[in-house]
C-alpha atoms as a PDB file:
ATOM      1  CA  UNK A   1     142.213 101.050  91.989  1.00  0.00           C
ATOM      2  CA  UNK A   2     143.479 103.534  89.405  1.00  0.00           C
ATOM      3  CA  UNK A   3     146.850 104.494  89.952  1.00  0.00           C
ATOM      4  CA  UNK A   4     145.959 108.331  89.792  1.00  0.00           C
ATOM      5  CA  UNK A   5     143.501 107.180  93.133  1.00  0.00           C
ATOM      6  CA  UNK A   6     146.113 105.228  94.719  1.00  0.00           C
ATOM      7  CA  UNK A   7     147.485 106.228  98.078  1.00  0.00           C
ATOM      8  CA  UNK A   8     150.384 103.847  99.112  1.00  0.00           C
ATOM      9  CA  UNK A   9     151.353 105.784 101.886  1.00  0.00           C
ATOM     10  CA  UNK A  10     148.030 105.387 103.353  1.00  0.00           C
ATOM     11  CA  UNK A  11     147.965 101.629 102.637  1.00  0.00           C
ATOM     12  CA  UNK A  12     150.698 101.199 104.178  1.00  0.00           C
ATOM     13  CA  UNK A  13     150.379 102.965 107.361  1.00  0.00           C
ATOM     14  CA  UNK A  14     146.349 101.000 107.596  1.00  0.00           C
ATOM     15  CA  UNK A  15     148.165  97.682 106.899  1.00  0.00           C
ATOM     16  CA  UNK A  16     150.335  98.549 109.778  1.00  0.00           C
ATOM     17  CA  UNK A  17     148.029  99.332 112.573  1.00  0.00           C
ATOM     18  CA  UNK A  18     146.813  95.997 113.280  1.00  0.00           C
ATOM     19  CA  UNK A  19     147.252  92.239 112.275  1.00  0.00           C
ATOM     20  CA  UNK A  20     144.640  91.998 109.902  1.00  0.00           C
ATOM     21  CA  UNK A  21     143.199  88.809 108.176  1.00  0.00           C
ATOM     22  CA  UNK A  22     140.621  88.541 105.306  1.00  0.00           C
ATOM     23  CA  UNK A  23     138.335  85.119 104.916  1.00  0.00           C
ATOM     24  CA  UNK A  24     136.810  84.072 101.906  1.00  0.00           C
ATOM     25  CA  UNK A  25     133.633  82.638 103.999  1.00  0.00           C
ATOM     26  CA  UNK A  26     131.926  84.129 106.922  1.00  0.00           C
ATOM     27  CA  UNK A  27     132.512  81.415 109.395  1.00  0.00           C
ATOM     28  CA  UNK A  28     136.580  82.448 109.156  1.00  0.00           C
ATOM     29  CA  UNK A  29     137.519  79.461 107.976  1.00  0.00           C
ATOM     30  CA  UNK A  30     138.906  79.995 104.754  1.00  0.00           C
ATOM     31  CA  UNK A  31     141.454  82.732 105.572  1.00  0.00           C
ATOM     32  CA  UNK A  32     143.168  84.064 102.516  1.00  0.00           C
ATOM     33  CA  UNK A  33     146.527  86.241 102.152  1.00  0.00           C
ATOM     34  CA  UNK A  34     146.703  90.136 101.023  1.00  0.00           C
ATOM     35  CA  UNK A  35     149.409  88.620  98.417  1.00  0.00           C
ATOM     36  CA  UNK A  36     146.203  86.455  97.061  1.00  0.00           C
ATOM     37  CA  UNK A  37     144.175  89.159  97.277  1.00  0.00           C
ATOM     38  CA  UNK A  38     146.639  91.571  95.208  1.00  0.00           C
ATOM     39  CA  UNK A  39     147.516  89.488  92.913  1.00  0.00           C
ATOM     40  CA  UNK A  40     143.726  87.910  91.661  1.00  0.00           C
ATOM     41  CA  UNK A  41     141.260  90.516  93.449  1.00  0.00           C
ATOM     42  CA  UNK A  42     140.210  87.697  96.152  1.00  0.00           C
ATOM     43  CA  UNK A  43     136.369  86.509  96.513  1.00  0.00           C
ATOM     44  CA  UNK A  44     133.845  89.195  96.553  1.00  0.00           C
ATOM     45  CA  UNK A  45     132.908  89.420  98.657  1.00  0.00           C
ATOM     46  CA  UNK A  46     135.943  89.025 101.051  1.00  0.00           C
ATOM     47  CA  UNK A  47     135.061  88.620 104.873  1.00  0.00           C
ATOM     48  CA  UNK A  48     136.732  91.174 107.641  1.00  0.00           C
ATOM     49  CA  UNK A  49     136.378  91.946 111.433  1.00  0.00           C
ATOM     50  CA  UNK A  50     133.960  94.148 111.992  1.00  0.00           C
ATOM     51  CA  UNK A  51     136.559  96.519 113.440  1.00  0.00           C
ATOM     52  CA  UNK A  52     138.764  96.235 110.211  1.00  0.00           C
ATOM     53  CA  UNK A  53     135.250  97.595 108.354  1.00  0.00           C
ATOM     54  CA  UNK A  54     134.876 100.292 110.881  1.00  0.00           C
ATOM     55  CA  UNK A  55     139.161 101.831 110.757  1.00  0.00           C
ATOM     56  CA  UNK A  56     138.953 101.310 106.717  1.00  0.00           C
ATOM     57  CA  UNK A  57     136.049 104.013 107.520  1.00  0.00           C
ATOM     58  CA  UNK A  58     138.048 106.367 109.467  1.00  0.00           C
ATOM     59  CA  UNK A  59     141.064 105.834 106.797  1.00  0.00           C
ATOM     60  CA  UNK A  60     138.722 106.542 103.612  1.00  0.00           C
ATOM     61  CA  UNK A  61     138.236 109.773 105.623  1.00  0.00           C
ATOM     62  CA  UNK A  62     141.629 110.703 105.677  1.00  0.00           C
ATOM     63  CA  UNK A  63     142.149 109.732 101.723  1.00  0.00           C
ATOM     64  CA  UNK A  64     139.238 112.008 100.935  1.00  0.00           C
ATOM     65  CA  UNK A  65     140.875 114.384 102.900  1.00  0.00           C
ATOM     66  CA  UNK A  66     144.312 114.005 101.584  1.00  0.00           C
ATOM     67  CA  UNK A  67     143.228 114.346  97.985  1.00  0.00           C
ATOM     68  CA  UNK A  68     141.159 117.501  98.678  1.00  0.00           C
ATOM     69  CA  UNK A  69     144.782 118.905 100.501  1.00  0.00           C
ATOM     70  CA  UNK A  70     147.173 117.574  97.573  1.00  0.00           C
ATOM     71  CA  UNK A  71     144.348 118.381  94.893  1.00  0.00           C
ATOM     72  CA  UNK A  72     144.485 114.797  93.360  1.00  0.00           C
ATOM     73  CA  UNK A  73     141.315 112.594  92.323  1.00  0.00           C
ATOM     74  CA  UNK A  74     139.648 110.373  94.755  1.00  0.00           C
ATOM     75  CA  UNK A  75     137.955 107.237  93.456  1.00  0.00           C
ATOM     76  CA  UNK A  76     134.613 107.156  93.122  1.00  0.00           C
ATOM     77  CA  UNK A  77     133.211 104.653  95.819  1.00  0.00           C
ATOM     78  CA  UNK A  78     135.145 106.883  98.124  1.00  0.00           C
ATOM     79  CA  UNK A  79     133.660 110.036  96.955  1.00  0.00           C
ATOM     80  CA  UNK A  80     130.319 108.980  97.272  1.00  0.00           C
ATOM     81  CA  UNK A  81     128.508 110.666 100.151  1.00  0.00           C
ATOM     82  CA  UNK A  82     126.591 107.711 100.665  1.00  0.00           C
ATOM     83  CA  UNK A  83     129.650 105.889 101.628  1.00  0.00           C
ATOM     84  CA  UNK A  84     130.399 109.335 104.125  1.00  0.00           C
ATOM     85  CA  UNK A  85     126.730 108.505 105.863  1.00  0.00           C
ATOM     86  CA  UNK A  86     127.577 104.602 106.146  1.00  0.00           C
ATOM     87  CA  UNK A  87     130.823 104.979 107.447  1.00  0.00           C
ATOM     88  CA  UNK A  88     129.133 107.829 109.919  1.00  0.00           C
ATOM     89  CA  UNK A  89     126.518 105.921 110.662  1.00  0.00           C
ATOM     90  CA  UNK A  90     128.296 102.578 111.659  1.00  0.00           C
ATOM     91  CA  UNK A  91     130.607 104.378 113.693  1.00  0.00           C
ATOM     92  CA  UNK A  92     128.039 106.061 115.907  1.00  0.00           C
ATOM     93  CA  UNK A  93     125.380 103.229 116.001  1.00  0.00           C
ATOM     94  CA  UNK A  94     127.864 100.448 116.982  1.00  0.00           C
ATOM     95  CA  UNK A  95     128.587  99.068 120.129  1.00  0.00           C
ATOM     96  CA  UNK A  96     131.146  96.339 119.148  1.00  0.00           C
ATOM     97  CA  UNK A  97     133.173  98.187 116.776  1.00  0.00           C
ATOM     98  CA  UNK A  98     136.240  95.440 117.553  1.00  0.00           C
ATOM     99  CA  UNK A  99     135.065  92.463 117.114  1.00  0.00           C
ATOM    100  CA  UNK A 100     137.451  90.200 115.491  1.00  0.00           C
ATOM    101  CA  UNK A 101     134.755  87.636 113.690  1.00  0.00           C
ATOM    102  CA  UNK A 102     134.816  87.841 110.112  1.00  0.00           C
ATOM    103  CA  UNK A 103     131.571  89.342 110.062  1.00  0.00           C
ATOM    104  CA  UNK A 104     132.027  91.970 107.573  1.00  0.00           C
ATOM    105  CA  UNK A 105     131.605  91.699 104.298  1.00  0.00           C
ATOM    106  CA  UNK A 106     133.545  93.805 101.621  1.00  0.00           C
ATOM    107  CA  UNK A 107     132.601  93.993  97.737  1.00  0.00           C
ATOM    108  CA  UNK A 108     135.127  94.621  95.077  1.00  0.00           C
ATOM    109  CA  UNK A 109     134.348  97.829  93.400  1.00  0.00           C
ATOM    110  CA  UNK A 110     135.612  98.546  89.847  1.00  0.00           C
ATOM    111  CA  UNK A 111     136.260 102.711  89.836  1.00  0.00           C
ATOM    112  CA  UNK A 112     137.183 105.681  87.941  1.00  0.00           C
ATOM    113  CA  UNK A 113     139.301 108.669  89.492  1.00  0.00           C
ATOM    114  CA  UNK A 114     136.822 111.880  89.887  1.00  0.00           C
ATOM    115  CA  UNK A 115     138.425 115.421  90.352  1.00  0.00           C
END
């Protein structure tokens, strides 16, 4: 993530909210550790819960929102409005939204900062 696109505070506060785990195989048995992750990127794609997918969702809102309040760039997977319609569209057509299988899967995306 380019620094400029970088919310820490944000991070922070999503890292926080829940004991989350990332797997680098769908089963869940290859769990791997956000210092891994940091440090090398991880597997892409790197396995989640299905509710981890669906509260990154609801936190990319709020980063799209705080850069439009603080008037900073947002990155550009972000500030897609496909990735609006997904994030809409998996919240409202989902019954299990916390499952805790790894069933998600999450791609790395290499961005740019957009005004």
């Amino acid at each position: 993530m380019p620094k400029a696109c970088y919310d820490a505070e944000l991070e922070a506060e999503f890292l926080q909210l829940r004991d989350w785990h990332w797997y680098a195989d769908q089963e869940g048995k290859n769990e791997i550790s956000k210092n891994f992750i940091r440090q090398n990127g991880g597997p892409n794609p790197i396995f989640v819960s299905i509710e981890y997918h669906w509260v990154h969702c609801a936190y990319t809102w709020m980063k799209l929102h705080r850069s439009r309040i603080r008037h900073t760039p947002i990155d550009t997977h972000i500030g897609k409005y496909e990735h609006t319609v997904h994030c809409a569209d998996g919240l409202a057509n989902h019954d299990n939204i916390t499952s805790n299988r790894p069933i998600a899967r999450f791609y790395q995306h290499f961005e740019s900062c957009q005004e």
